[in-house]
C-alpha atoms as a PDB file:
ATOM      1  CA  UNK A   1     -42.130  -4.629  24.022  1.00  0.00           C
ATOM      2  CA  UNK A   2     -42.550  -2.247  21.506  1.00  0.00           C
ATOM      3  CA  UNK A   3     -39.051  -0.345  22.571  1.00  0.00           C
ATOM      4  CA  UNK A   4     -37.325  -3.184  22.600  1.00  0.00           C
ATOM      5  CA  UNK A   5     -37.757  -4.188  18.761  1.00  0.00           C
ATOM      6  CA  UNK A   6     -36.685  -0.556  17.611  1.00  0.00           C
ATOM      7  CA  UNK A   7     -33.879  -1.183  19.726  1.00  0.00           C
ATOM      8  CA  UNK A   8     -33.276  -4.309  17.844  1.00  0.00           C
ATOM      9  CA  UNK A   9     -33.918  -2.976  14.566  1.00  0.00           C
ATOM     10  CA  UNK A  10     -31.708  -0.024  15.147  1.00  0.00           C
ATOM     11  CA  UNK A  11     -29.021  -2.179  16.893  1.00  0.00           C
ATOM     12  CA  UNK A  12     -29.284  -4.629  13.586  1.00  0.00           C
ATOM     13  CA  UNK A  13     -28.685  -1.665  11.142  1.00  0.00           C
ATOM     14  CA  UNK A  14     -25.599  -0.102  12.987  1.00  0.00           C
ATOM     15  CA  UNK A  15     -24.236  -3.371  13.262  1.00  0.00           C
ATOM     16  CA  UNK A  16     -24.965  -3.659   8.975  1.00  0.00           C
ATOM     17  CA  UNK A  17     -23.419  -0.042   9.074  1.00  0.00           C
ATOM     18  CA  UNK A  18     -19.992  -1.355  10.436  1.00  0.00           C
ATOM     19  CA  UNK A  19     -20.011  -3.795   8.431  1.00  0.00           C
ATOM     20  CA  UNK A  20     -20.443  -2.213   4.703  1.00  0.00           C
ATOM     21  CA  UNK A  21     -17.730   0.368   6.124  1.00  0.00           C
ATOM     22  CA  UNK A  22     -15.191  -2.296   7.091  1.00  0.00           C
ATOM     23  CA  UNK A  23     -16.084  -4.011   3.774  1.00  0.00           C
ATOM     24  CA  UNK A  24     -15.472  -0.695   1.943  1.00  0.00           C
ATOM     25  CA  UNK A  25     -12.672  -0.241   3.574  1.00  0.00           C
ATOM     26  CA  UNK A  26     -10.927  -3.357   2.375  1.00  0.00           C
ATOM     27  CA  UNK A  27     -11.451  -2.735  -1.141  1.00  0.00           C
ATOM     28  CA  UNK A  28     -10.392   1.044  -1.068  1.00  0.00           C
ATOM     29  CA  UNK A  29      -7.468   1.361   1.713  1.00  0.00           C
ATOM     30  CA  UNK A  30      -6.582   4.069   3.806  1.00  0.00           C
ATOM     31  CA  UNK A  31      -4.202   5.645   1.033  1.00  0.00           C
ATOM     32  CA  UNK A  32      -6.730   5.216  -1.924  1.00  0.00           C
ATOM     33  CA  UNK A  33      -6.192   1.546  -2.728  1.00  0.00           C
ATOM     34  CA  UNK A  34      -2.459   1.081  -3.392  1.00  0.00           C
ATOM     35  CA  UNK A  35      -2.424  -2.184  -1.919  1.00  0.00           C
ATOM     36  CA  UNK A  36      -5.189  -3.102  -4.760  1.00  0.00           C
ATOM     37  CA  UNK A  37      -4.226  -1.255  -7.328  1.00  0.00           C
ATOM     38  CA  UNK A  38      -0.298  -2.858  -6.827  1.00  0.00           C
ATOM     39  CA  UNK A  39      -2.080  -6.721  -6.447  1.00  0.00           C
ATOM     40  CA  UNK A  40      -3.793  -5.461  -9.561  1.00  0.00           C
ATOM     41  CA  UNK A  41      -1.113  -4.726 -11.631  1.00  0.00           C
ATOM     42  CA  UNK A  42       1.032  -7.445 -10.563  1.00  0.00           C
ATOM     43  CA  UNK A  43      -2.059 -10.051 -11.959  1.00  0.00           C
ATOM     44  CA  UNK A  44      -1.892  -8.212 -15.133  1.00  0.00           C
ATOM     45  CA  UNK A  45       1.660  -8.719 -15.515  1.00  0.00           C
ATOM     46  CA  UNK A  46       1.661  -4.859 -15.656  1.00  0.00           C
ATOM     47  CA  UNK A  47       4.912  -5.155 -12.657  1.00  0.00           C
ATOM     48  CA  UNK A  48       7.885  -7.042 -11.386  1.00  0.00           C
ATOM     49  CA  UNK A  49       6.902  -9.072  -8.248  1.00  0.00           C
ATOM     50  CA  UNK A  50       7.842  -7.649  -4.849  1.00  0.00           C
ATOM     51  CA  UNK A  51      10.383 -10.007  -4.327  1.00  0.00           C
ATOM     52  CA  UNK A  52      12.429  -8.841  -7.186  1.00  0.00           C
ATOM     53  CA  UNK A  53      12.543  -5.927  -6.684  1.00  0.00           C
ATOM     54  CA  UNK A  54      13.141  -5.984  -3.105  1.00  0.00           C
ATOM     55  CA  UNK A  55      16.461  -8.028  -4.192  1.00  0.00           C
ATOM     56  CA  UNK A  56      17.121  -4.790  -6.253  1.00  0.00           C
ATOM     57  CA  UNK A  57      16.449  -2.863  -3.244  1.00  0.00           C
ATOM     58  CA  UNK A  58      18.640  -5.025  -1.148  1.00  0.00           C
ATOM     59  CA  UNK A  59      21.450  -4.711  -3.459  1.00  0.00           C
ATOM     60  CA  UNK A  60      21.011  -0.710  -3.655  1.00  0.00           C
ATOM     61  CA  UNK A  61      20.940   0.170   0.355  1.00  0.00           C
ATOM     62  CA  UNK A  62      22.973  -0.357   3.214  1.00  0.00           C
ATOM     63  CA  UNK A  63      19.784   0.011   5.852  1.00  0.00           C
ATOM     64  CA  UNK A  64      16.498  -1.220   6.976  1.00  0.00           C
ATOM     65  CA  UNK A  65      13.005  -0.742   5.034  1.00  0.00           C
ATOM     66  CA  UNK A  66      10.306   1.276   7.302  1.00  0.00           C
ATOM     67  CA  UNK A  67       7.823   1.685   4.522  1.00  0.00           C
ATOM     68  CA  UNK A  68       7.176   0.976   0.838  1.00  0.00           C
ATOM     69  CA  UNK A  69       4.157   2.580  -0.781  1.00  0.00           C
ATOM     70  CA  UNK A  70       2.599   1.416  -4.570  1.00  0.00           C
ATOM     71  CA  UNK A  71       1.676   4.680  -6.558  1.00  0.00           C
ATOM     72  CA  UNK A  72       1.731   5.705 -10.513  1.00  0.00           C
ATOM     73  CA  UNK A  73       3.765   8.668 -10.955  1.00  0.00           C
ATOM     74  CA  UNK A  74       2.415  10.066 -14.679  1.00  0.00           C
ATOM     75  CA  UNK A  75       1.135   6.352 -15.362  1.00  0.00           C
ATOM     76  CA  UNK A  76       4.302   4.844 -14.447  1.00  0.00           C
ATOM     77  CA  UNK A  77       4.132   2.385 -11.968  1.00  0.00           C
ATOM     78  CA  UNK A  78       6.732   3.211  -8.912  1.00  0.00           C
ATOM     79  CA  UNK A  79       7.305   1.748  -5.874  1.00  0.00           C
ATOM     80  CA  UNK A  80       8.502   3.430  -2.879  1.00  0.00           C
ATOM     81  CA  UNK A  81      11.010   1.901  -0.504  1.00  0.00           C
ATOM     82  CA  UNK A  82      11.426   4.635   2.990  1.00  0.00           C
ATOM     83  CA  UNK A  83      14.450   3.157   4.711  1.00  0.00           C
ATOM     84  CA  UNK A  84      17.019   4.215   7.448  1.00  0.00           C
ATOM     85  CA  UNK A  85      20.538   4.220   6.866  1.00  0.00           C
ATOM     86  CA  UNK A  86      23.201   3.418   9.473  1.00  0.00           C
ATOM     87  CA  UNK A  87      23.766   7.044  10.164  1.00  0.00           C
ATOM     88  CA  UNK A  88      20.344   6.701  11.224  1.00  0.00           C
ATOM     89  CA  UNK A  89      18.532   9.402   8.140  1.00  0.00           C
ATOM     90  CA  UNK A  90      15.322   8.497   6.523  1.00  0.00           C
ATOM     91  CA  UNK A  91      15.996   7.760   2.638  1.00  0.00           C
ATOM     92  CA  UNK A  92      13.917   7.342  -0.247  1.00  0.00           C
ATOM     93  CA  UNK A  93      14.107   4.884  -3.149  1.00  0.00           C
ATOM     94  CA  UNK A  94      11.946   5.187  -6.135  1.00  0.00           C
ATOM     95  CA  UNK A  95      12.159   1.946  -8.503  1.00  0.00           C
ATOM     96  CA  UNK A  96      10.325   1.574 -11.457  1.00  0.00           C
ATOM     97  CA  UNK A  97       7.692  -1.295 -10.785  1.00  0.00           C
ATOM     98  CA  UNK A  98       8.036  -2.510 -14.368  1.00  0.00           C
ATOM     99  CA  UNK A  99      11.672  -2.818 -15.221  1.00  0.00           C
ATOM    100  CA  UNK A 100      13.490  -2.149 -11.387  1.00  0.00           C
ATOM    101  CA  UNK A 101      15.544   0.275 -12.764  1.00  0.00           C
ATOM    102  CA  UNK A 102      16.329   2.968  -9.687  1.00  0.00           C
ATOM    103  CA  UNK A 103      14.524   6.303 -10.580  1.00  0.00           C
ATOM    104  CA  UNK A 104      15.455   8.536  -7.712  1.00  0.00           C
ATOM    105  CA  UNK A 105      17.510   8.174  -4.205  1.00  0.00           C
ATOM    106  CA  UNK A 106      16.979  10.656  -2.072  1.00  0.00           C
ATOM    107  CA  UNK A 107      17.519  12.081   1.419  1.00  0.00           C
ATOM    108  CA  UNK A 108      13.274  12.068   3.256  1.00  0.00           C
END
């Protein structure tokens, strides 16, 4: 009877364990916390919502979006639009998150 409650108590704790790392998880991100730290800044009114500047986006390319990644390049908020092109290249947009003026277009 005895082995059966450690196996309890030990089953209990992993199952704690998975939990506080999922939890953590959340919060932090698998890239650092872009994903918070862009919901963040578009509470503050520190950016342009999504929307916007995926219009801009829109306006600027002739391709699908495969990715867009939230950063701060020297405190500037940037967003980061990965798209293909028809020729079928990956390209790179870099907006400013603030204004959505286009900082660089590039070839990946």
């Amino acid at each position: 009877m005895k082995s059966v409650l450690h196996i309890a108590a030990w089953l209990a704790l992993a199952v704690l364990a998975g939990t506080a790392a999922v939890a953590d998880s959340g919060r932090h991100g698998r890239r650092g916390g872009d994903h918070d730290d862009a919901y963040s800044a578009r509470v503050s009114g520190d950016v342009l919502p999504l929307a916007e500047l995926l219009a801009i986006v829109h306006g600027a390319i002739a391709g699908e979006i495969v990715e867009t990644e939230f950063k701060y390049d020297d405190g500037r908020p940037v967003y980061e639009f990965k798209y293909v092109d028809p020729a079928g290249r990956v390209r790179e947009l870099y907006l400013d998150a603030r204004s959505g003026a286009v900082l660089e277009h590039e070839f990946d």
